[in-house]
N, C-alpha and C. Protein backbone atom coordinates (compact mmCIF):
# COMPACT_ATOMS: atom_id res chain seq x y z
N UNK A 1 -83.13 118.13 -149.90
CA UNK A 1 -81.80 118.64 -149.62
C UNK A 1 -81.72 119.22 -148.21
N UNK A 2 -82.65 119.84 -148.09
CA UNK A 2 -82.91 119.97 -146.42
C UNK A 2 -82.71 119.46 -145.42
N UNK A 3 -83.47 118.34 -145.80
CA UNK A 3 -83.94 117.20 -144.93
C UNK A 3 -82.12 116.52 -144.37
N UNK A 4 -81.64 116.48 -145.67
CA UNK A 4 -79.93 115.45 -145.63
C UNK A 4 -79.23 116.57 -144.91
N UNK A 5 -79.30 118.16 -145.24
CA UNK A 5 -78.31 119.10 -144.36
C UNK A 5 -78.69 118.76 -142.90
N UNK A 6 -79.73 118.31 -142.18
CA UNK A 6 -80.20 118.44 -140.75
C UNK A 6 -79.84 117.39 -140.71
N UNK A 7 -79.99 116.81 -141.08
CA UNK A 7 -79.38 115.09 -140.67
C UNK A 7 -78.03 114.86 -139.99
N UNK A 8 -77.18 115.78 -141.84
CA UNK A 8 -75.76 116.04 -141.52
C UNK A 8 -74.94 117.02 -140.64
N UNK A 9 -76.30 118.08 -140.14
CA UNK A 9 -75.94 118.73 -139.11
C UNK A 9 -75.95 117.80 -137.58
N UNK A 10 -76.84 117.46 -137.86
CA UNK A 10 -77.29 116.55 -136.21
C UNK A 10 -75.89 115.41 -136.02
N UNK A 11 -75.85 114.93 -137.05
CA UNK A 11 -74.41 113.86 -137.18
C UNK A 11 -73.00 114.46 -136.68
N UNK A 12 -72.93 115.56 -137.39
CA UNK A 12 -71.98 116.29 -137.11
C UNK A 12 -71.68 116.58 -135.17
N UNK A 13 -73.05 116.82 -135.35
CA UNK A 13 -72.79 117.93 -133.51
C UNK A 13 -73.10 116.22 -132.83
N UNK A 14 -73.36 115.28 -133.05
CA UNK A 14 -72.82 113.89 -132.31
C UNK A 14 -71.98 113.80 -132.43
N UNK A 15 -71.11 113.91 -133.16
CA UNK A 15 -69.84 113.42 -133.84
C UNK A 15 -68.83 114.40 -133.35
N UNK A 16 -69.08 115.84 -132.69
CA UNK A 16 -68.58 116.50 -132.18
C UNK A 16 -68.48 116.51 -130.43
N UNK A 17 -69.51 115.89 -129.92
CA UNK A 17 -69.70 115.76 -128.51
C UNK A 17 -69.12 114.16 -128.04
N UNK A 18 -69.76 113.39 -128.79
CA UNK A 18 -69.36 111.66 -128.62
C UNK A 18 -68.17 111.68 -128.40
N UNK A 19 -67.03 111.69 -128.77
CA UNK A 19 -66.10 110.69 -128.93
C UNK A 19 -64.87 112.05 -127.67
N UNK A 20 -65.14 113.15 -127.36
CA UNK A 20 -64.41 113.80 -126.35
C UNK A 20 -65.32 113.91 -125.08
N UNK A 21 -66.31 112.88 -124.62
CA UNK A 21 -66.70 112.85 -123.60
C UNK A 21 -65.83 111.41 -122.92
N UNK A 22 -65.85 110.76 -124.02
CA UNK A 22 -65.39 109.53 -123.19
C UNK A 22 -63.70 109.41 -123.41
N UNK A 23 -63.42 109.70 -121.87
CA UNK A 23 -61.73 108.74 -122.35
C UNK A 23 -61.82 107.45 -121.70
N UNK A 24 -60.87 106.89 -122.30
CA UNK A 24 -60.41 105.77 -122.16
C UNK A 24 -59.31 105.18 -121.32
N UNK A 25 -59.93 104.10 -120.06
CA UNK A 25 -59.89 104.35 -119.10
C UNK A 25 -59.06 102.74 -118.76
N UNK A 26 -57.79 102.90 -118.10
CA UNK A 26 -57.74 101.10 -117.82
C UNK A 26 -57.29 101.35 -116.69
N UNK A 27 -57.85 99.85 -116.42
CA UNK A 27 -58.45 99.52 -114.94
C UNK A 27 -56.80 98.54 -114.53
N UNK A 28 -56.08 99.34 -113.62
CA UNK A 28 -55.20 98.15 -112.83
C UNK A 28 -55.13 97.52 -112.11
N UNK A 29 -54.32 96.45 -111.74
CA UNK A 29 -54.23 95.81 -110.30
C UNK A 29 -54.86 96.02 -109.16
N UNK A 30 -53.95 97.38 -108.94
CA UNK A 30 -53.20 97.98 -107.53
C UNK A 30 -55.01 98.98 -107.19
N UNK A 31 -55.76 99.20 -108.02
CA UNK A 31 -57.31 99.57 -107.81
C UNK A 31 -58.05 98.97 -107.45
N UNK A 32 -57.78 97.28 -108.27
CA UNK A 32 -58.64 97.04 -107.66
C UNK A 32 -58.40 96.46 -106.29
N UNK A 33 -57.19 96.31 -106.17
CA UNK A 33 -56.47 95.33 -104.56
C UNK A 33 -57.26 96.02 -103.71
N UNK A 34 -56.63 97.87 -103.93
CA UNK A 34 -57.57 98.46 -102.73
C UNK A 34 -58.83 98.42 -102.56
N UNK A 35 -59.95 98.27 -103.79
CA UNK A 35 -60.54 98.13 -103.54
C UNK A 35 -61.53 96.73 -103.17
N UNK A 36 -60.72 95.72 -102.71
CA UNK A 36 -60.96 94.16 -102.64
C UNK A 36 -60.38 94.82 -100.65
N UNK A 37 -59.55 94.97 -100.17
CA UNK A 37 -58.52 94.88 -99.25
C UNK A 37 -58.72 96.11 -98.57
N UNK A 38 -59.05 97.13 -99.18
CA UNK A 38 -58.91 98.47 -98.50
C UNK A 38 -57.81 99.42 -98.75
N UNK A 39 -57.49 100.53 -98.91
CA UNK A 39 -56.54 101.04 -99.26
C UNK A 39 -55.34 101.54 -97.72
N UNK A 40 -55.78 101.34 -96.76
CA UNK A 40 -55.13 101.51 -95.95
C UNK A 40 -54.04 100.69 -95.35
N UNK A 41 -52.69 100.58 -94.11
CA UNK A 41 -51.84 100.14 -94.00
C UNK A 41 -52.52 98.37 -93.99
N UNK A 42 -53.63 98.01 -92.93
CA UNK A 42 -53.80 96.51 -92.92
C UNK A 42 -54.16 96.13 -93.86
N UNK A 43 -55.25 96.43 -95.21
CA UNK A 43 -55.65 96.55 -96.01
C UNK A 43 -54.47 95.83 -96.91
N UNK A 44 -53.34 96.57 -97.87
CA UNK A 44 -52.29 96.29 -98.05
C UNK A 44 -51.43 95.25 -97.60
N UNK A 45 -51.47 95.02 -96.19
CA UNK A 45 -50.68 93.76 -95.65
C UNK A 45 -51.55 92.76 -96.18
N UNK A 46 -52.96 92.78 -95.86
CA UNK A 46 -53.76 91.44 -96.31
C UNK A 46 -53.42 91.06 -97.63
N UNK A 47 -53.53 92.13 -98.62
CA UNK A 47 -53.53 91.71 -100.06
C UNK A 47 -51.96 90.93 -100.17
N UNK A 48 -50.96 91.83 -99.65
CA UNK A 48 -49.40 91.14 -99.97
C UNK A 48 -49.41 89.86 -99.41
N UNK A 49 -49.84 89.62 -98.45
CA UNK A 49 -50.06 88.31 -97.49
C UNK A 49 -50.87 87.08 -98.28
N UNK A 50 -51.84 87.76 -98.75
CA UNK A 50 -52.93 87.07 -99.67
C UNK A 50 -52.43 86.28 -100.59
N UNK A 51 -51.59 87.41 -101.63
CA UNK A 51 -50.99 87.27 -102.63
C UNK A 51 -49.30 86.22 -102.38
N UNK A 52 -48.67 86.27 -101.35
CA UNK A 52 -47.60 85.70 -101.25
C UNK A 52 -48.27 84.15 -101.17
N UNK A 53 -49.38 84.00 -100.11
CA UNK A 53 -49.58 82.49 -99.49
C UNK A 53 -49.79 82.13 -100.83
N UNK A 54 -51.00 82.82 -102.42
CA UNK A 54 -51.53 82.18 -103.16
C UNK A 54 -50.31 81.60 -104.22
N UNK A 55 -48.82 82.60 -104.41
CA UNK A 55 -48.09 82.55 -105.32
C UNK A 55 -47.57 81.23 -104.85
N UNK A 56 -47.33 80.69 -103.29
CA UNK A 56 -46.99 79.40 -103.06
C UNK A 56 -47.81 78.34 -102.98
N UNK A 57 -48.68 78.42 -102.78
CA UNK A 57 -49.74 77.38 -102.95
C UNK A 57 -50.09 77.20 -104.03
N UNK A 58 -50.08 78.23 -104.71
CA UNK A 58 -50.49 77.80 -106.43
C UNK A 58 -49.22 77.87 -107.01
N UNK A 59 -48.46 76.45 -106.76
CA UNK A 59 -47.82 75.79 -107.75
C UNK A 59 -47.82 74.85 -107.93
N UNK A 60 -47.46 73.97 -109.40
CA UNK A 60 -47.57 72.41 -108.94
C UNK A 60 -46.40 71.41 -108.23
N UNK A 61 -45.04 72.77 -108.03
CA UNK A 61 -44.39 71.88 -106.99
C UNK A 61 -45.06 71.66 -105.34
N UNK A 62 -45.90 72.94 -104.79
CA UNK A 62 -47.16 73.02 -103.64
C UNK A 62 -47.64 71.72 -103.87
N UNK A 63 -48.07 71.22 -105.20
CA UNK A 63 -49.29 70.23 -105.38
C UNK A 63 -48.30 68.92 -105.61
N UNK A 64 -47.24 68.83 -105.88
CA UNK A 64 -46.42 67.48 -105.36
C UNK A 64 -46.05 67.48 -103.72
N UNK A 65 -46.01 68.32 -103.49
CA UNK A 65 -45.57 68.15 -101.80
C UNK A 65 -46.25 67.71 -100.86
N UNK A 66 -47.55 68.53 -101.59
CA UNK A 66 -49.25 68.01 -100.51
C UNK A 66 -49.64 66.24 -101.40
N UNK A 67 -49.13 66.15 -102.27
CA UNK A 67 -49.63 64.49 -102.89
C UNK A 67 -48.59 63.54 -101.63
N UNK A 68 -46.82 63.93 -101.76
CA UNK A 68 -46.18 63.34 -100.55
C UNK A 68 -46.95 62.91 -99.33
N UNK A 69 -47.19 63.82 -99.06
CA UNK A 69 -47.95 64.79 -97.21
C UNK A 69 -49.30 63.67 -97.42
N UNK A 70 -49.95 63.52 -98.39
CA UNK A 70 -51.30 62.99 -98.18
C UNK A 70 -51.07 61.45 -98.10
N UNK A 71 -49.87 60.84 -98.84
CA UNK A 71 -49.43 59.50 -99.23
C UNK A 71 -48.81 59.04 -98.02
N UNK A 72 -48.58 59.69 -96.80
CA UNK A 72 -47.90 59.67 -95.41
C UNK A 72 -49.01 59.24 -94.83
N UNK A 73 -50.16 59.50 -94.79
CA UNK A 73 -51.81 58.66 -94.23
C UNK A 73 -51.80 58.11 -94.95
N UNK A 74 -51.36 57.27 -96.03
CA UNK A 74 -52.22 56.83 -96.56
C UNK A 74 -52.20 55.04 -95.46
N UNK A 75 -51.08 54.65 -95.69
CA UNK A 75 -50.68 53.30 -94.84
C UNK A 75 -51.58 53.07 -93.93
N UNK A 76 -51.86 54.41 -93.02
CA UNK A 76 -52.87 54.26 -91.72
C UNK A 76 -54.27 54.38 -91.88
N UNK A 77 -54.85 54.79 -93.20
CA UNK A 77 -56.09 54.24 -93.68
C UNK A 77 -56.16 53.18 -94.24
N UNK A 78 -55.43 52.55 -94.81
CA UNK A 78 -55.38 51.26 -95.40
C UNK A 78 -54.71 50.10 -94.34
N UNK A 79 -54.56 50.12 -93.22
CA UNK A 79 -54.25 49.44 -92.29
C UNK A 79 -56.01 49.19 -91.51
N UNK A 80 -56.49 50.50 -91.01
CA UNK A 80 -57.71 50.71 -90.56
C UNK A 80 -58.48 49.32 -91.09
N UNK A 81 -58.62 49.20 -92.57
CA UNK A 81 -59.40 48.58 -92.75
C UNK A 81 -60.76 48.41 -93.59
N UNK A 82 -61.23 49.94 -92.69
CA UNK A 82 -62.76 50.47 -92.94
C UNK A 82 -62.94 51.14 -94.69
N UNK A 83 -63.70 51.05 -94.92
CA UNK A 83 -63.83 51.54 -96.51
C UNK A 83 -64.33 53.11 -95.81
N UNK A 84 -64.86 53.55 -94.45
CA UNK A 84 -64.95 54.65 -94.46
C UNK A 84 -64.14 55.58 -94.38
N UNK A 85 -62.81 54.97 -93.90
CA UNK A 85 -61.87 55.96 -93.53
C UNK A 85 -61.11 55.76 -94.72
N UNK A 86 -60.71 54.81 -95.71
CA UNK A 86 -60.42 54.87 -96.78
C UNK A 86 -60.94 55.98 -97.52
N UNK A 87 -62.28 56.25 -97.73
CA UNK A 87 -63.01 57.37 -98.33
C UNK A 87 -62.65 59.09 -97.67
N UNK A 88 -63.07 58.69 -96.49
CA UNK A 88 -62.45 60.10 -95.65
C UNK A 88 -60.74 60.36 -96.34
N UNK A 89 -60.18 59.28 -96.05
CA UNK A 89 -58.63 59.49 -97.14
C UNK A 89 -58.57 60.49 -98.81
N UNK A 90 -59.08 59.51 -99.28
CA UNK A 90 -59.24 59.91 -100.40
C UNK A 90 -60.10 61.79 -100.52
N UNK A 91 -60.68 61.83 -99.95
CA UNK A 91 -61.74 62.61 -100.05
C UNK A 91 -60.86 64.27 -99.41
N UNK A 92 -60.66 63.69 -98.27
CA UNK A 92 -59.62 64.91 -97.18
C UNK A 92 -58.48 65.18 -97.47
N UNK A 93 -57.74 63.77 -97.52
CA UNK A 93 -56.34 64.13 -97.50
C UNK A 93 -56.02 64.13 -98.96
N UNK A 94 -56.47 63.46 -99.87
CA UNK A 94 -55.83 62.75 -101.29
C UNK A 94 -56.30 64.29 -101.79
N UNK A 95 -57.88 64.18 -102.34
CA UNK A 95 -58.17 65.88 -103.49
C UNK A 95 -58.24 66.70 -103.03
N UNK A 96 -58.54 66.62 -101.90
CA UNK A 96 -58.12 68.91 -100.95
C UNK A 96 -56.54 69.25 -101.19
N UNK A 97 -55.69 68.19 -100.51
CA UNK A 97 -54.61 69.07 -100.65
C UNK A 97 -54.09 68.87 -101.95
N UNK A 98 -54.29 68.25 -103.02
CA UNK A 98 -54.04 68.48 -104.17
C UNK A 98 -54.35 69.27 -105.16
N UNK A 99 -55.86 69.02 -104.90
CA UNK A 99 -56.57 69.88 -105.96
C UNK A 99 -57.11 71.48 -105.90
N UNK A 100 -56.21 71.97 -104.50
CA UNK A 100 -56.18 73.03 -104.16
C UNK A 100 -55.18 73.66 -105.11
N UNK A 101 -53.75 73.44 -104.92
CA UNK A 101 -52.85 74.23 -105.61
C UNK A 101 -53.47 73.96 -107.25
N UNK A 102 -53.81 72.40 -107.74
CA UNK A 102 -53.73 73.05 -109.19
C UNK A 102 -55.24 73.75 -109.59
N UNK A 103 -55.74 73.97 -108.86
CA UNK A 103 -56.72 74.78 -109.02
C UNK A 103 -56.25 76.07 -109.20
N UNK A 104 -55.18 76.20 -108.47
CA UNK A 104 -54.74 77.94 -108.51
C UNK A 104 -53.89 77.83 -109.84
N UNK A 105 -53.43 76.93 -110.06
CA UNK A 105 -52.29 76.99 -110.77
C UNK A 105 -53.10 77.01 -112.41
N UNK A 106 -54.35 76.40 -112.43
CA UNK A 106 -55.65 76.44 -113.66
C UNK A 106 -56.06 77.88 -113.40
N UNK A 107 -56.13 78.79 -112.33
CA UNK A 107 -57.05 79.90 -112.88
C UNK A 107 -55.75 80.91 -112.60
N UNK A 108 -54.82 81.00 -112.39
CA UNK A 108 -53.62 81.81 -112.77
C UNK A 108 -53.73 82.05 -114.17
N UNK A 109 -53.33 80.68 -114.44
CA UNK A 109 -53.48 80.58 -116.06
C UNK A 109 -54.10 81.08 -117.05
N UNK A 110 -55.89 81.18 -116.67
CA UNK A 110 -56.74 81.95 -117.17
C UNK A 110 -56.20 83.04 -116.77
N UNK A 111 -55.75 83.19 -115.43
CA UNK A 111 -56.30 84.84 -115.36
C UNK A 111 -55.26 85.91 -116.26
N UNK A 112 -54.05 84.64 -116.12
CA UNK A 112 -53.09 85.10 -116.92
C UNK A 112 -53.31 85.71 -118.59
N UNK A 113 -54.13 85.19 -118.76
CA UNK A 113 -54.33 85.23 -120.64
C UNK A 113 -55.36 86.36 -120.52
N UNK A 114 -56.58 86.24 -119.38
CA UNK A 114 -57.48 87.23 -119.25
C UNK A 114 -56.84 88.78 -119.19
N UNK A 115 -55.82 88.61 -118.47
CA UNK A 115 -54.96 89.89 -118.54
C UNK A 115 -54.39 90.47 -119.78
N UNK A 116 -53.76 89.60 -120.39
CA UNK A 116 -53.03 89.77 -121.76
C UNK A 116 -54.09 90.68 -122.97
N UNK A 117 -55.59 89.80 -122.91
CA UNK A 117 -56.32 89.98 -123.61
C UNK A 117 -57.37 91.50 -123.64
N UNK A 118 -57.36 91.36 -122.27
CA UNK A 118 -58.00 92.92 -121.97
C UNK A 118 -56.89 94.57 -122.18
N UNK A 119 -55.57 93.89 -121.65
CA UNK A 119 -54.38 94.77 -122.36
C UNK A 119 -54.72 94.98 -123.55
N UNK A 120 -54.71 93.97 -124.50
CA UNK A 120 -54.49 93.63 -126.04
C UNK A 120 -55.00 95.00 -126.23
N UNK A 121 -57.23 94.30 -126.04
CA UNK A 121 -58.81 95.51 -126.15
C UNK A 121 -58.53 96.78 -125.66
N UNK A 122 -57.44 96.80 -124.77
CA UNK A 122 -57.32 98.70 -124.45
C UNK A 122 -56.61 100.00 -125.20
N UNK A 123 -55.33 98.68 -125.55
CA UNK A 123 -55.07 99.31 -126.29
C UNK A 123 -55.56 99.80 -127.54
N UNK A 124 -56.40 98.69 -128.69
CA UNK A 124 -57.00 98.67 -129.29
C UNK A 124 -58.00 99.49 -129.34
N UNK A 125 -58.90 99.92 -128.30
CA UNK A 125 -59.78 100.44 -128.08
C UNK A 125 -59.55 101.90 -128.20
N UNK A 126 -58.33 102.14 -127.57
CA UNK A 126 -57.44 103.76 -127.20
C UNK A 126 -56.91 104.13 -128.49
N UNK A 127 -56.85 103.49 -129.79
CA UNK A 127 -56.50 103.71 -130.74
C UNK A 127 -57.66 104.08 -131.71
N UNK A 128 -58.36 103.11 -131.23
CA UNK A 128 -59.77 103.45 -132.05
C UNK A 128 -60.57 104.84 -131.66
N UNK A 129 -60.65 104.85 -130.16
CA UNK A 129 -60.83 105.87 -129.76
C UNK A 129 -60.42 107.42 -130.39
N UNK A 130 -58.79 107.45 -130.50
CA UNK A 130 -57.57 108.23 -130.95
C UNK A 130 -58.03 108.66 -132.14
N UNK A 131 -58.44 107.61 -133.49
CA UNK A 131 -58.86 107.57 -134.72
C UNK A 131 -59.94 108.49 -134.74
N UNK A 132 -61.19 108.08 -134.10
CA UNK A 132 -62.24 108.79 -133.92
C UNK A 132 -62.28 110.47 -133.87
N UNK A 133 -61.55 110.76 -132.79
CA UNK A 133 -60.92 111.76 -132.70
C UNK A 133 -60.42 112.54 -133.76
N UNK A 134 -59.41 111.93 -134.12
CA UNK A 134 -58.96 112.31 -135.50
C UNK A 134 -59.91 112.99 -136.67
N UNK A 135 -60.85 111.46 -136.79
CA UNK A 135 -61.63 112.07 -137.97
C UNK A 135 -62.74 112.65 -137.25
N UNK A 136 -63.32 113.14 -136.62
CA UNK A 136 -63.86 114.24 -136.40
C UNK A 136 -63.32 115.36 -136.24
N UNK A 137 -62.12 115.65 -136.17
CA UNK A 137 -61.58 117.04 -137.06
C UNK A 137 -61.21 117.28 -137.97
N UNK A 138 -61.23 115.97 -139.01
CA UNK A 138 -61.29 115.69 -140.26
C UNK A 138 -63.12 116.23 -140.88
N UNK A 139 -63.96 115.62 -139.89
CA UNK A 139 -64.90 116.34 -140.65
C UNK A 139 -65.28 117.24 -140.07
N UNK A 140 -65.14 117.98 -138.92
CA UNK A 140 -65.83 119.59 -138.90
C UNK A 140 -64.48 120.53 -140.46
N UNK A 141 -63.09 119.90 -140.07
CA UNK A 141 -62.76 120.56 -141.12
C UNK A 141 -63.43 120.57 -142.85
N UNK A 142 -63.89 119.16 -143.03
CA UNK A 142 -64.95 119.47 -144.25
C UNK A 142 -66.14 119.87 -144.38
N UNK A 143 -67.12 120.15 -142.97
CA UNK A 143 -67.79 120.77 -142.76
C UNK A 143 -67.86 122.30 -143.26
N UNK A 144 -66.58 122.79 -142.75
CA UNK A 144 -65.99 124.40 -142.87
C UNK A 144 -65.87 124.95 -143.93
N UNK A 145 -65.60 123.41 -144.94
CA UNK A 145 -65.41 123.99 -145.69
C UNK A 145 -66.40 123.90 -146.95
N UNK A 146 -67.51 122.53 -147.01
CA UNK A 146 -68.72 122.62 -147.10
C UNK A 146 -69.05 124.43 -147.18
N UNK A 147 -69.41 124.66 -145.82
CA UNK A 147 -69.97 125.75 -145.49
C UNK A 147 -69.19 127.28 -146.58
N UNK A 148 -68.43 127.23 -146.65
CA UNK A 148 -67.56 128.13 -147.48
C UNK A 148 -68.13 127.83 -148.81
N UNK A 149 -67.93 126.65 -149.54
CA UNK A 149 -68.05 126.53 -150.63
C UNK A 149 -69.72 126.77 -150.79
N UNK A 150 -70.60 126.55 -149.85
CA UNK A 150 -72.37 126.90 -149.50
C UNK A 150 -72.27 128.68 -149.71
N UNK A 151 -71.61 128.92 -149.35
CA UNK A 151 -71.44 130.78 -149.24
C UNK A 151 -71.38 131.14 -150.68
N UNK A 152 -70.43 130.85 -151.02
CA UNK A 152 -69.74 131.10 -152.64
C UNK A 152 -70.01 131.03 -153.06
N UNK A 153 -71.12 129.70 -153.07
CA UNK A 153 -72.37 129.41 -154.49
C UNK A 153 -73.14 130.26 -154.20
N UNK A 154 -74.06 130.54 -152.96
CA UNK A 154 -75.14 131.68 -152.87
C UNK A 154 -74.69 132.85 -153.18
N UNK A 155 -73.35 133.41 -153.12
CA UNK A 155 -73.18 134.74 -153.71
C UNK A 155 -72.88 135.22 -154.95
């Protein structure tokens, strides 16, 4: 009986320190921009700058415009002749400027859902957290009262 009170003491005083050391913490944007960019005035221009060129380039109307743009050489590699500059075609003009935007336009996408999903876990987490909380003043309160009803019997 000893042995289970120390146990349930030791549990307790974890159960009392654990769960109000850690809060729960979410991580935004605008933290990490500065900290990608810098938090200062150029810092800020880069990221908005960053962020404007990527919102236009990563679309797939960007990635029909550059297929146009690449199909404008194409006549003058296929006039050339050469299977090398055919290749240089294909290679330069045809999948760079294409497969640039939908590249952005594929990890938007992810990053899009990646966002959603880590929202989802925070909240989730901040609740669980919350809970925790909870019932650990759920049990020092049965602790207390443990301890009361421990008194009453010894007297």
């Amino acid at each position: 009986m000893a042995e289970s009170s120390a146990i349930h003491e030791q549990a307790m005083q974890t159960a009392r320190t654990a769960p109000t050391q850690h809060v729960p913490r979410h991580v935004r944007k605008q933290e990490i921009t500065a900290k990608v960019h810098g938090a200062g005035p150029v810092g800020r221009f880069n990221a908005w700058l960053a962020l404007k060129v990527t919102r236009v380039v990563g679309t797939m109307y960007c990635a029909y415009v550059f297929a146009m743009l690449a199909f404008v050489a194409l006549p003058a590699a296929l006039k050339d002749g050469h299977l090398t500059v055919l290749i240089n075609w294909i290679s330069s003009n045809f999948l760079q400027l294409i497969l640039l935007p939908i590249i952005i336009v594929g990890q938007n996408v992810i990053s899009t859902a990646q966002d959603a999903r880590a929202e989802a876990d925070h909240e989730t987490l901040t609740a669980l957290h919350n809970m925790n909380v909870t019932q650990l003043k759920i049990l020092e309160q049965q602790s207390q009262i443990l301890d009361l009803l421990k008194q009453k019997a010894g007297s």
